[in-house]
PDB file of N, CA and C in Angstrom:
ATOM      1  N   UNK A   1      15.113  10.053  -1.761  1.00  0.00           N
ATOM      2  CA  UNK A   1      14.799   9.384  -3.005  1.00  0.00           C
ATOM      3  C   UNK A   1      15.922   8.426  -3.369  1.00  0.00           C
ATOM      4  N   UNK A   2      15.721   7.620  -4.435  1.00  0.00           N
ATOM      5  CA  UNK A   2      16.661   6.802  -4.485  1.00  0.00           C
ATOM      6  C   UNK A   2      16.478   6.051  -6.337  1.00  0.00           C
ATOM      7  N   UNK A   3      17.722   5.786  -6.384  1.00  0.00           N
ATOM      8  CA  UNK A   3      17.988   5.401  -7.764  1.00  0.00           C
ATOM      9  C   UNK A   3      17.006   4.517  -8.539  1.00  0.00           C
ATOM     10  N   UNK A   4      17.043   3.665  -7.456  1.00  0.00           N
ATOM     11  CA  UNK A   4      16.358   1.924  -7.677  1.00  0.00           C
ATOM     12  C   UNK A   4      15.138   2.139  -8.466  1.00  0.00           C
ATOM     13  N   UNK A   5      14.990   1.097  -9.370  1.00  0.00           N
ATOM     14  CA  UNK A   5      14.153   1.047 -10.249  1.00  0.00           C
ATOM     15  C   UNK A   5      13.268   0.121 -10.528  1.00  0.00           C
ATOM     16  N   UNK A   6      12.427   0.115  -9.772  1.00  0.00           N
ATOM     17  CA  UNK A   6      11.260  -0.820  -9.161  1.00  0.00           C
ATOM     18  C   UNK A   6      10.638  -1.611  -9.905  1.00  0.00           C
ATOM     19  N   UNK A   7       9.724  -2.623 -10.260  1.00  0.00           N
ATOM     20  CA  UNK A   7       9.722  -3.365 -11.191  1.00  0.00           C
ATOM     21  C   UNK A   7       7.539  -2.675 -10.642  1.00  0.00           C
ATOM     22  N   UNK A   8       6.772  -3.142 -11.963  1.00  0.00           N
ATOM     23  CA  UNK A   8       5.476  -2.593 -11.605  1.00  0.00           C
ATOM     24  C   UNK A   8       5.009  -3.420 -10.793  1.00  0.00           C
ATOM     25  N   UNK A   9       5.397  -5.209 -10.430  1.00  0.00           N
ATOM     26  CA  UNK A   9       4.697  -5.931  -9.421  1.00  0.00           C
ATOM     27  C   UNK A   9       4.965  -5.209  -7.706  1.00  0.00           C
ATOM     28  N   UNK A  10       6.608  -4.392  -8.189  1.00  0.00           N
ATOM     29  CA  UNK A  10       6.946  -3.746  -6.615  1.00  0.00           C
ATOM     30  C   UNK A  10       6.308  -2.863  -5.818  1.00  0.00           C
ATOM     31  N   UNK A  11       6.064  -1.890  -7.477  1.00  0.00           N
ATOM     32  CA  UNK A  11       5.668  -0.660  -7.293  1.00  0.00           C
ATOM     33  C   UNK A  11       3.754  -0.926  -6.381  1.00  0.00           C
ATOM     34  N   UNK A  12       3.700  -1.927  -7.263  1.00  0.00           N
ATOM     35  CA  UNK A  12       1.902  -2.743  -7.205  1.00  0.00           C
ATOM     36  C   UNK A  12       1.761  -2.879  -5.525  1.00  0.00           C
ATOM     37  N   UNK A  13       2.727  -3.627  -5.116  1.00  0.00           N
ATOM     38  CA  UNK A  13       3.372  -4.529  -3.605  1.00  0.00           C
ATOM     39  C   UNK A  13       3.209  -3.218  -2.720  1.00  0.00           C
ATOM     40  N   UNK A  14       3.914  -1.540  -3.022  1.00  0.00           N
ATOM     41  CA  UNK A  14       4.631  -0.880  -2.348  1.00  0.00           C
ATOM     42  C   UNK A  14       3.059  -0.059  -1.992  1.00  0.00           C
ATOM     43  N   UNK A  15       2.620   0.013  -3.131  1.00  0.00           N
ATOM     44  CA  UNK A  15       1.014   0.945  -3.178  1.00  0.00           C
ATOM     45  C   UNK A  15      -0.151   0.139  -1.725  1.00  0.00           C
ATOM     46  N   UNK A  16      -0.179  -1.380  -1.750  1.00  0.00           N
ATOM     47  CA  UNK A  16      -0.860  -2.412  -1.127  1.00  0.00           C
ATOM     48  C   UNK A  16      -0.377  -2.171   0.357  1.00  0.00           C
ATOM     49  N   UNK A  17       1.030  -1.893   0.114  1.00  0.00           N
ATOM     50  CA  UNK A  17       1.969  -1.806   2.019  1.00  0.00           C
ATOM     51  C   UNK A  17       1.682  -0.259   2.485  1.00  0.00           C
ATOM     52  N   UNK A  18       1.101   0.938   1.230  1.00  0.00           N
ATOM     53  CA  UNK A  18       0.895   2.180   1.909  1.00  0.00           C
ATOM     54  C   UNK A  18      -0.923   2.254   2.397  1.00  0.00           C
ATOM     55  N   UNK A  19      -1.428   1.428   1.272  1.00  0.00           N
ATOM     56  CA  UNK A  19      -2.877   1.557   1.660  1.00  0.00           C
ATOM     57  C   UNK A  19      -3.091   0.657   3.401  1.00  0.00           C
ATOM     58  N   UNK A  20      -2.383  -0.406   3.416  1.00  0.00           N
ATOM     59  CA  UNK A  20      -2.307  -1.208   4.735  1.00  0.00           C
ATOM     60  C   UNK A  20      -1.969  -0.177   5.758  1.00  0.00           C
ATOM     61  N   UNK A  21      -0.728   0.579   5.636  1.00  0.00           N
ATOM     62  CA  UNK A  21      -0.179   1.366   6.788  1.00  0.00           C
ATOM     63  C   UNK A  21      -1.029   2.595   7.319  1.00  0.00           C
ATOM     64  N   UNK A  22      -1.673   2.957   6.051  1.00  0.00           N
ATOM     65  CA  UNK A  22      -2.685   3.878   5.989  1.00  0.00           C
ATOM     66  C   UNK A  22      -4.123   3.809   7.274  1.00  0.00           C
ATOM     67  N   UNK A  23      -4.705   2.451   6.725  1.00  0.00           N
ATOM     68  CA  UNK A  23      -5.727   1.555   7.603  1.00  0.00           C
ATOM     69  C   UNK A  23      -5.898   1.647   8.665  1.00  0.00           C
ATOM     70  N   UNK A  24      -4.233   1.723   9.137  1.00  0.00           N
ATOM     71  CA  UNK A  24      -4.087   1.418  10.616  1.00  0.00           C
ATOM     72  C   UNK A  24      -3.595   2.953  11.251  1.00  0.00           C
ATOM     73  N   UNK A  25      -3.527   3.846  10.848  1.00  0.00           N
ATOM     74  CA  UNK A  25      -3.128   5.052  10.659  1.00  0.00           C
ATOM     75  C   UNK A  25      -1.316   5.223  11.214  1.00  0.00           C
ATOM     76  N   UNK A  26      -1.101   4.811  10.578  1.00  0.00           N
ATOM     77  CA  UNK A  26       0.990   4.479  10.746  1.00  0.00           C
ATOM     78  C   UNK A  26       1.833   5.064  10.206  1.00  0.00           C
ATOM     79  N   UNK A  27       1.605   6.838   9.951  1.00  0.00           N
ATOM     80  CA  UNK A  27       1.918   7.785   8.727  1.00  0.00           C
ATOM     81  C   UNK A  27       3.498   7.561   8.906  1.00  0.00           C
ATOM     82  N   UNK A  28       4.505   7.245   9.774  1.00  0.00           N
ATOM     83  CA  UNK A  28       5.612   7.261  10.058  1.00  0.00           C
ATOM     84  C   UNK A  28       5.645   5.981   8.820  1.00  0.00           C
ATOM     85  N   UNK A  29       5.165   5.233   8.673  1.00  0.00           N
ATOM     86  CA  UNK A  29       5.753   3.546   7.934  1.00  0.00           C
ATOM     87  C   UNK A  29       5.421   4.408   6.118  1.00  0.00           C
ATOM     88  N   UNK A  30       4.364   5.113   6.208  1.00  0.00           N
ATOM     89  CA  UNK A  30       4.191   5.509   5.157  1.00  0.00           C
ATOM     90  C   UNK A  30       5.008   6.480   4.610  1.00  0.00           C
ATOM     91  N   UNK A  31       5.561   7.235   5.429  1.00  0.00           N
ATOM     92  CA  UNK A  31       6.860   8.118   4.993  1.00  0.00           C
ATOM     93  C   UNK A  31       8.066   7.024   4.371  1.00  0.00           C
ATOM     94  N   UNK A  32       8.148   5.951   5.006  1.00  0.00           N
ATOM     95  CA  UNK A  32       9.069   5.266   4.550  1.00  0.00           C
ATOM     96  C   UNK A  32       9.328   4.628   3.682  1.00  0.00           C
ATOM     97  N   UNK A  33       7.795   4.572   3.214  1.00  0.00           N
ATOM     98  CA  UNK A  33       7.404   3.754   2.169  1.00  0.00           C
ATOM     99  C   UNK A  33       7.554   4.823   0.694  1.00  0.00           C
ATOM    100  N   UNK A  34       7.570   6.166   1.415  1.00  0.00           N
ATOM    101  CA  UNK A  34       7.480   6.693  -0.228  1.00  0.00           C
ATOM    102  C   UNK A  34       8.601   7.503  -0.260  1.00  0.00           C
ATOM    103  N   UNK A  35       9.423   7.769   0.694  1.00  0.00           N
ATOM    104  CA  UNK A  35      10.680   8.752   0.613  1.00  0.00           C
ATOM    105  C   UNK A  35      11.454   8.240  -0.152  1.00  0.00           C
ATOM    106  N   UNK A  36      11.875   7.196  -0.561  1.00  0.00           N
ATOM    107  CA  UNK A  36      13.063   6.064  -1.245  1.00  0.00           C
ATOM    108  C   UNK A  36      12.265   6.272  -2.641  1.00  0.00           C
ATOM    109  N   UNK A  37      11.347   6.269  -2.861  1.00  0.00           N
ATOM    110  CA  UNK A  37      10.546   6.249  -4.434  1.00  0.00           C
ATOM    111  C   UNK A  37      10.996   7.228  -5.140  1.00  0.00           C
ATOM    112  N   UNK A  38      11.983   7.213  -6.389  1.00  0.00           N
ATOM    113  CA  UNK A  38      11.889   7.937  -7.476  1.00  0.00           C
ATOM    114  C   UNK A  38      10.766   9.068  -7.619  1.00  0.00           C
ATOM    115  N   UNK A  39      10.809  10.448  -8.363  1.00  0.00           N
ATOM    116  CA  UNK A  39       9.503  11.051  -8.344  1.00  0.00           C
ATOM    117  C   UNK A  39       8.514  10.457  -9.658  1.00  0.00           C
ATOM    118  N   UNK A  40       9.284   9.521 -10.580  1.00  0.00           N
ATOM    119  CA  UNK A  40       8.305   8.636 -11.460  1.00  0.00           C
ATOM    120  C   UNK A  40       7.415   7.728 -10.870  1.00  0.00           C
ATOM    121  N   UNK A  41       8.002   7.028  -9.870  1.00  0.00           N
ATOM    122  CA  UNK A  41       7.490   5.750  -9.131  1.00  0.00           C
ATOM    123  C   UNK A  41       6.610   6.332  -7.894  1.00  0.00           C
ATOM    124  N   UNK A  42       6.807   7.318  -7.288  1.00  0.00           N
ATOM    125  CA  UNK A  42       6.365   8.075  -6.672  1.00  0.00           C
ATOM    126  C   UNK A  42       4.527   8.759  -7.241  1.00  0.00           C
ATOM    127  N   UNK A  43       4.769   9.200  -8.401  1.00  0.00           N
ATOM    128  CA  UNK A  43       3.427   9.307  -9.073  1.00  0.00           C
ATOM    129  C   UNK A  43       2.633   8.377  -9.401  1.00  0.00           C
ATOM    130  N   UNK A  44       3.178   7.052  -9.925  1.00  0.00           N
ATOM    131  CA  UNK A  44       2.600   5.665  -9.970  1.00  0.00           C
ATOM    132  C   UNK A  44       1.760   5.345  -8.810  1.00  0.00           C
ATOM    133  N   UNK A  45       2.892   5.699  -7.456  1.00  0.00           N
ATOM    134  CA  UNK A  45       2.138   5.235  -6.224  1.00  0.00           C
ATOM    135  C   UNK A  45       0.861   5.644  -6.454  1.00  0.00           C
ATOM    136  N   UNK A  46       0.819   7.412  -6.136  1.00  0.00           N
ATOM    137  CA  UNK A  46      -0.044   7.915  -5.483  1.00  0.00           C
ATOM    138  C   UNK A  46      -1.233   7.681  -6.777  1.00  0.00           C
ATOM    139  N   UNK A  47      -0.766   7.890  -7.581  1.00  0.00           N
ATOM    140  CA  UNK A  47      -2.009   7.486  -8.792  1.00  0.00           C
ATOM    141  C   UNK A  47      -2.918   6.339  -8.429  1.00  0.00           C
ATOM    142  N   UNK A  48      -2.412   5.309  -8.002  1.00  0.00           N
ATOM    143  CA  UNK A  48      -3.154   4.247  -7.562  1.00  0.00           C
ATOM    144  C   UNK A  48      -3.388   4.055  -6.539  1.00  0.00           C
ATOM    145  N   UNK A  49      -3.411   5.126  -5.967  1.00  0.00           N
ATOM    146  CA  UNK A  49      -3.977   5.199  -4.206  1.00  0.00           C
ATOM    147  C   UNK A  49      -5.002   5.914  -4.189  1.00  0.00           C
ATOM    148  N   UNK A  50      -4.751   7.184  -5.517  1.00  0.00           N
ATOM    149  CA  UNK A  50      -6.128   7.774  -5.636  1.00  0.00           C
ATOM    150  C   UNK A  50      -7.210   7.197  -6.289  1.00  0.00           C
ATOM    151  N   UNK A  51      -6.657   6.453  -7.165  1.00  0.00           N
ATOM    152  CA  UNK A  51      -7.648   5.532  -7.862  1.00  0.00           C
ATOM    153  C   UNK A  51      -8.542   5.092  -7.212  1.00  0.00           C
ATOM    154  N   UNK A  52      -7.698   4.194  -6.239  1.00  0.00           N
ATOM    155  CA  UNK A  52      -8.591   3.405  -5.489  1.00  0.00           C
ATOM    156  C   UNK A  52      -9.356   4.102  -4.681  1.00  0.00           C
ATOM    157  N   UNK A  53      -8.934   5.070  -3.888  1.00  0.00           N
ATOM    158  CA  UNK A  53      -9.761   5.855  -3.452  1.00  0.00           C
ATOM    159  C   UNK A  53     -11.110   6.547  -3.949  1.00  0.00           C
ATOM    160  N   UNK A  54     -10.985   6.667  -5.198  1.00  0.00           N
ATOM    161  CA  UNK A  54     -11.877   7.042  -5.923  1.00  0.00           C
ATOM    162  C   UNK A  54     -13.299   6.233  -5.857  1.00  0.00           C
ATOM    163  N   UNK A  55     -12.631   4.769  -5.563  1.00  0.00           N
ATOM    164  CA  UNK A  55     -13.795   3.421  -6.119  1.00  0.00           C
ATOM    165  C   UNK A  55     -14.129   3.231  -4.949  1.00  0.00           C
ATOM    166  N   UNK A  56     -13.939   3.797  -3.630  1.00  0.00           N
ATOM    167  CA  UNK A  56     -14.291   3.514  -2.444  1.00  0.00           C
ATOM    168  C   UNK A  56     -14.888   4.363  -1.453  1.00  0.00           C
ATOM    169  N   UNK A  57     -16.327   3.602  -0.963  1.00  0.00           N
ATOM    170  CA  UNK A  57     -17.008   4.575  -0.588  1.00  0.00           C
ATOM    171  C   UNK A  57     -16.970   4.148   0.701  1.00  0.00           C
ATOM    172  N   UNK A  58     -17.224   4.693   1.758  1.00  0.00           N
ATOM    173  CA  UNK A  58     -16.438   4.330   3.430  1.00  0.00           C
ATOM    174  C   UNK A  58     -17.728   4.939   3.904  1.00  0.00           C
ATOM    175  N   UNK A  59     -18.499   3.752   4.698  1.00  0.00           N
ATOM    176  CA  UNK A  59     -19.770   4.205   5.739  1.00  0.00           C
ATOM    177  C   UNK A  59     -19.697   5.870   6.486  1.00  0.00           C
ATOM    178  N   UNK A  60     -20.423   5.749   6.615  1.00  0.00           N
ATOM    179  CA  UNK A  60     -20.901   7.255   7.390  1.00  0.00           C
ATOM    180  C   UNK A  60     -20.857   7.059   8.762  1.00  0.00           C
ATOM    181  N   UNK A  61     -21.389   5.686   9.348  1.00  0.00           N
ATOM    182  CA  UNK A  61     -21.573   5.702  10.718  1.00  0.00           C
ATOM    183  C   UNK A  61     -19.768   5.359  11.393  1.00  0.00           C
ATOM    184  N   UNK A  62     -19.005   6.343  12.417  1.00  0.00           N
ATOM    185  CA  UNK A  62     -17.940   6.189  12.543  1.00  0.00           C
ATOM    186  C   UNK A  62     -17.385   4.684  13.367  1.00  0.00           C
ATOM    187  N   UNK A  63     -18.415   3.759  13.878  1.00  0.00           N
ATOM    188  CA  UNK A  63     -17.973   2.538  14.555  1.00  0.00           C
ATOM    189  C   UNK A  63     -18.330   1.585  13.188  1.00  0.00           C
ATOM    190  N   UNK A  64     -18.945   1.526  11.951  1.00  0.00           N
ATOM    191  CA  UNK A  64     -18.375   0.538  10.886  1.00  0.00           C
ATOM    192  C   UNK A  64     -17.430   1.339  10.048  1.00  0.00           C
ATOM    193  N   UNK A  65     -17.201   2.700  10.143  1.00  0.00           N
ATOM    194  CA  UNK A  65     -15.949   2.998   9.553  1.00  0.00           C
ATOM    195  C   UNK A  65     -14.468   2.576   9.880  1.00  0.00           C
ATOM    196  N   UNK A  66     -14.697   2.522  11.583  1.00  0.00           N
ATOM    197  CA  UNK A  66     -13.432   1.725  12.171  1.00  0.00           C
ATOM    198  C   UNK A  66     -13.077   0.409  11.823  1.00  0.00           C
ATOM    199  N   UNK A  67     -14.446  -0.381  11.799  1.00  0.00           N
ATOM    200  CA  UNK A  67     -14.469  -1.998  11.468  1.00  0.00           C
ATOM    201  C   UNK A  67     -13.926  -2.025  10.114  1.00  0.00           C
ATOM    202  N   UNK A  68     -14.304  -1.331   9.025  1.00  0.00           N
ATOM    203  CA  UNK A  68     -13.680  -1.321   7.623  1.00  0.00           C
ATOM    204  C   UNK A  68     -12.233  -0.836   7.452  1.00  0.00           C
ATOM    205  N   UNK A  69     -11.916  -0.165   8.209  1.00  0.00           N
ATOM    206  CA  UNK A  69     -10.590   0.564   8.080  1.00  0.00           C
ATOM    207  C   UNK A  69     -10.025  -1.071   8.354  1.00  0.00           C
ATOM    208  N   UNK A  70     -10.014  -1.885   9.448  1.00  0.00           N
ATOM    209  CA  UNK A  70      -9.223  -2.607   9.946  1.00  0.00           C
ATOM    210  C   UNK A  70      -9.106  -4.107   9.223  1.00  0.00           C
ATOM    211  N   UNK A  71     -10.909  -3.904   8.814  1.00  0.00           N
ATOM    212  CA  UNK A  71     -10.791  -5.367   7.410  1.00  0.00           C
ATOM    213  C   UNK A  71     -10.393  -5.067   6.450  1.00  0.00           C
ATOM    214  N   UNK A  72     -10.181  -4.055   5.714  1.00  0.00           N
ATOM    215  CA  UNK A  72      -9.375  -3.144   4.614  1.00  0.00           C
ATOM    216  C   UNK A  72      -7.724  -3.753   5.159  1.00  0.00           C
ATOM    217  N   UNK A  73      -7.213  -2.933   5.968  1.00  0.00           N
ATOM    218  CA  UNK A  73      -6.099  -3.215   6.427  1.00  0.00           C
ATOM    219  C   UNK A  73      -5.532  -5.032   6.477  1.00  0.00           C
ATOM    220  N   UNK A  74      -6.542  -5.848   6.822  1.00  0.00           N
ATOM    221  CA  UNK A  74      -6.221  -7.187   7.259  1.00  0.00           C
ATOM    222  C   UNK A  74      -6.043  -7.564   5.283  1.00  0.00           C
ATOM    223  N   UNK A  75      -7.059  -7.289   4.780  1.00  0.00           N
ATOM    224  CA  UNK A  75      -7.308  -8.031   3.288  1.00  0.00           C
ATOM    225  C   UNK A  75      -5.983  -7.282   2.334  1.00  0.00           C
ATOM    226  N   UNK A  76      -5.528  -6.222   2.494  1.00  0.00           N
ATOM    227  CA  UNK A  76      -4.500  -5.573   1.882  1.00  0.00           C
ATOM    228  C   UNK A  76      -3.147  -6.204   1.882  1.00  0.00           C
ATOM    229  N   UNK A  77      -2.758  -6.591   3.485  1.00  0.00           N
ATOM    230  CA  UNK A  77      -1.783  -6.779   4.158  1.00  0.00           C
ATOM    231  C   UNK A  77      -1.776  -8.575   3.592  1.00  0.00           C
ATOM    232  N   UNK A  78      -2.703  -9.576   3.482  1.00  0.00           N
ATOM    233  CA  UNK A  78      -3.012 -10.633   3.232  1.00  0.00           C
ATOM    234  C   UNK A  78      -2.782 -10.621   1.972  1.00  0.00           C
ATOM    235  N   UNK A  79      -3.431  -9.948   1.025  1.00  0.00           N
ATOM    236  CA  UNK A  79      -3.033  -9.685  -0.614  1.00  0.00           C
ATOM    237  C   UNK A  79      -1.774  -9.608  -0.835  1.00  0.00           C
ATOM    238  N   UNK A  80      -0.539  -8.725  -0.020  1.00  0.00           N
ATOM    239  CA  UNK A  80       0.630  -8.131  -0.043  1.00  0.00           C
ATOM    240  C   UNK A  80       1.719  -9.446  -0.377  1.00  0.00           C
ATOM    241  N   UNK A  81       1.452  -9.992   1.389  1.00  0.00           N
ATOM    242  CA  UNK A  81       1.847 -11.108   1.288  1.00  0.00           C
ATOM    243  C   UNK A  81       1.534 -12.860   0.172  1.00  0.00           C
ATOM    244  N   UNK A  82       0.532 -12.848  -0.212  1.00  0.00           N
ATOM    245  CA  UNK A  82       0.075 -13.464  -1.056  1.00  0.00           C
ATOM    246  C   UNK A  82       1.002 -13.084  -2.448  1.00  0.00           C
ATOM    247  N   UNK A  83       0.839 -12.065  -2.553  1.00  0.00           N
ATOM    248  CA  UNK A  83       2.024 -11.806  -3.601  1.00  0.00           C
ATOM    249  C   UNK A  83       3.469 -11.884  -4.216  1.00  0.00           C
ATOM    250  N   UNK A  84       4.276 -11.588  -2.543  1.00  0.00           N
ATOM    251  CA  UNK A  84       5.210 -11.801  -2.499  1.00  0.00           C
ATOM    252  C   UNK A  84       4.982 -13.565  -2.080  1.00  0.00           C
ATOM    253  N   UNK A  85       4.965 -14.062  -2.394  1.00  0.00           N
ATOM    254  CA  UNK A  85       4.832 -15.895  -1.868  1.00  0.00           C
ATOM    255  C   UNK A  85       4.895 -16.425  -3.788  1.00  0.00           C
ATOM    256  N   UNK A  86       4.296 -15.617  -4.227  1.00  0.00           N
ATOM    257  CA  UNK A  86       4.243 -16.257  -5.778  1.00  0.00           C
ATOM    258  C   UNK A  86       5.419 -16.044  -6.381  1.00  0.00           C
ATOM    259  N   UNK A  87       6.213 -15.076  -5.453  1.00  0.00           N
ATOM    260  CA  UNK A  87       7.537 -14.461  -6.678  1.00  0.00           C
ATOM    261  C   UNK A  87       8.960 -15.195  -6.243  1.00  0.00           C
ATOM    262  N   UNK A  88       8.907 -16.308  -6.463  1.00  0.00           N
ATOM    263  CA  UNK A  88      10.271 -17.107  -5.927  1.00  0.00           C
ATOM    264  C   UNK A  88      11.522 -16.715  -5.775  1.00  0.00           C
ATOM    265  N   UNK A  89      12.175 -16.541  -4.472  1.00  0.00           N
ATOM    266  CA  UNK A  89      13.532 -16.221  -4.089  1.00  0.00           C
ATOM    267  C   UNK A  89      13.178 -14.463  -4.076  1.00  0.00           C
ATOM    268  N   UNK A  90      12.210 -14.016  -3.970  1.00  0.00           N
ATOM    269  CA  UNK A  90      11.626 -12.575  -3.346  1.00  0.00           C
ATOM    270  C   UNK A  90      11.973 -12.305  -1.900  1.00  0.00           C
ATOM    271  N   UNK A  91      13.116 -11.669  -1.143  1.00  0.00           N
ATOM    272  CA  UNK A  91      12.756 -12.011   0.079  1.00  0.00           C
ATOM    273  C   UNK A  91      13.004 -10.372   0.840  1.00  0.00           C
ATOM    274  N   UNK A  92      12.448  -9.658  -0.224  1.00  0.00           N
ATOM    275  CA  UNK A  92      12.304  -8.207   0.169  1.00  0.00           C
ATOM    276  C   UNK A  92      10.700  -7.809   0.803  1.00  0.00           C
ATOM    277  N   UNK A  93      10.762  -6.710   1.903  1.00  0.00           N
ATOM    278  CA  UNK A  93       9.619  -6.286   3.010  1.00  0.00           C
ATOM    279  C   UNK A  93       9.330  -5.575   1.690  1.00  0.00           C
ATOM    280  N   UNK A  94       8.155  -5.615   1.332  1.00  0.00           N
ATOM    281  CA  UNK A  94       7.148  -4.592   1.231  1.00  0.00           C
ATOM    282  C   UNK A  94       6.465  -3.696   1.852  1.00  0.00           C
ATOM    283  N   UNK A  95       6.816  -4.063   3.324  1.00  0.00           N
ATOM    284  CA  UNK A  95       6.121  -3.495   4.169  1.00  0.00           C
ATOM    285  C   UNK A  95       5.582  -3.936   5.580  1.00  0.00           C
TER     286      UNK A  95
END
């Protein structure tokens, strides 16, 4: 864990880089992504991972579940970056 005190666009950024790592199934990037998180920022995450999870319903048949996992992953990872591009002199990985 760690001190740092994340701002909510980071925390927003950090949630987008676990759902991406997730996609692709990369649980090692996702450890990394949440071990450093405060246990405040840490609940933020997962709150909005369940959220979203909540609003998302994932095919039944397992060859368009693969196809979605990976356009999920592409549109997340695209959003991520899109984000960090708006925040000038940002030149921290999200992920």
């Amino acid at each position: 864990m760690s001190d740092e005190i994340l701002t909510p666009d980071e925390l927003h950024d950090r949630t987008l880089a676990i759902l991406a790592a997730a996609a692709e199934g990369r649980a090692d990037d996702i450890n990394e992504l949440l071990v450093t998180l405060p246990w405040h920022d840490l609940v933020t995450v997962v709150f909005g991972i369940a959220q979203l999870g909540a609003r998302i319903f994932a095919p039944s048949v397992p060859a368009m579940f693969e196809q979605t996992q990976t356009q999920a992953a592409d549109r997340l990872r695209a959003l991520l970056l899109e984000r960090q591009a708006e925040r000038p002199g940002d030149t921290r990985d999200g992920g």
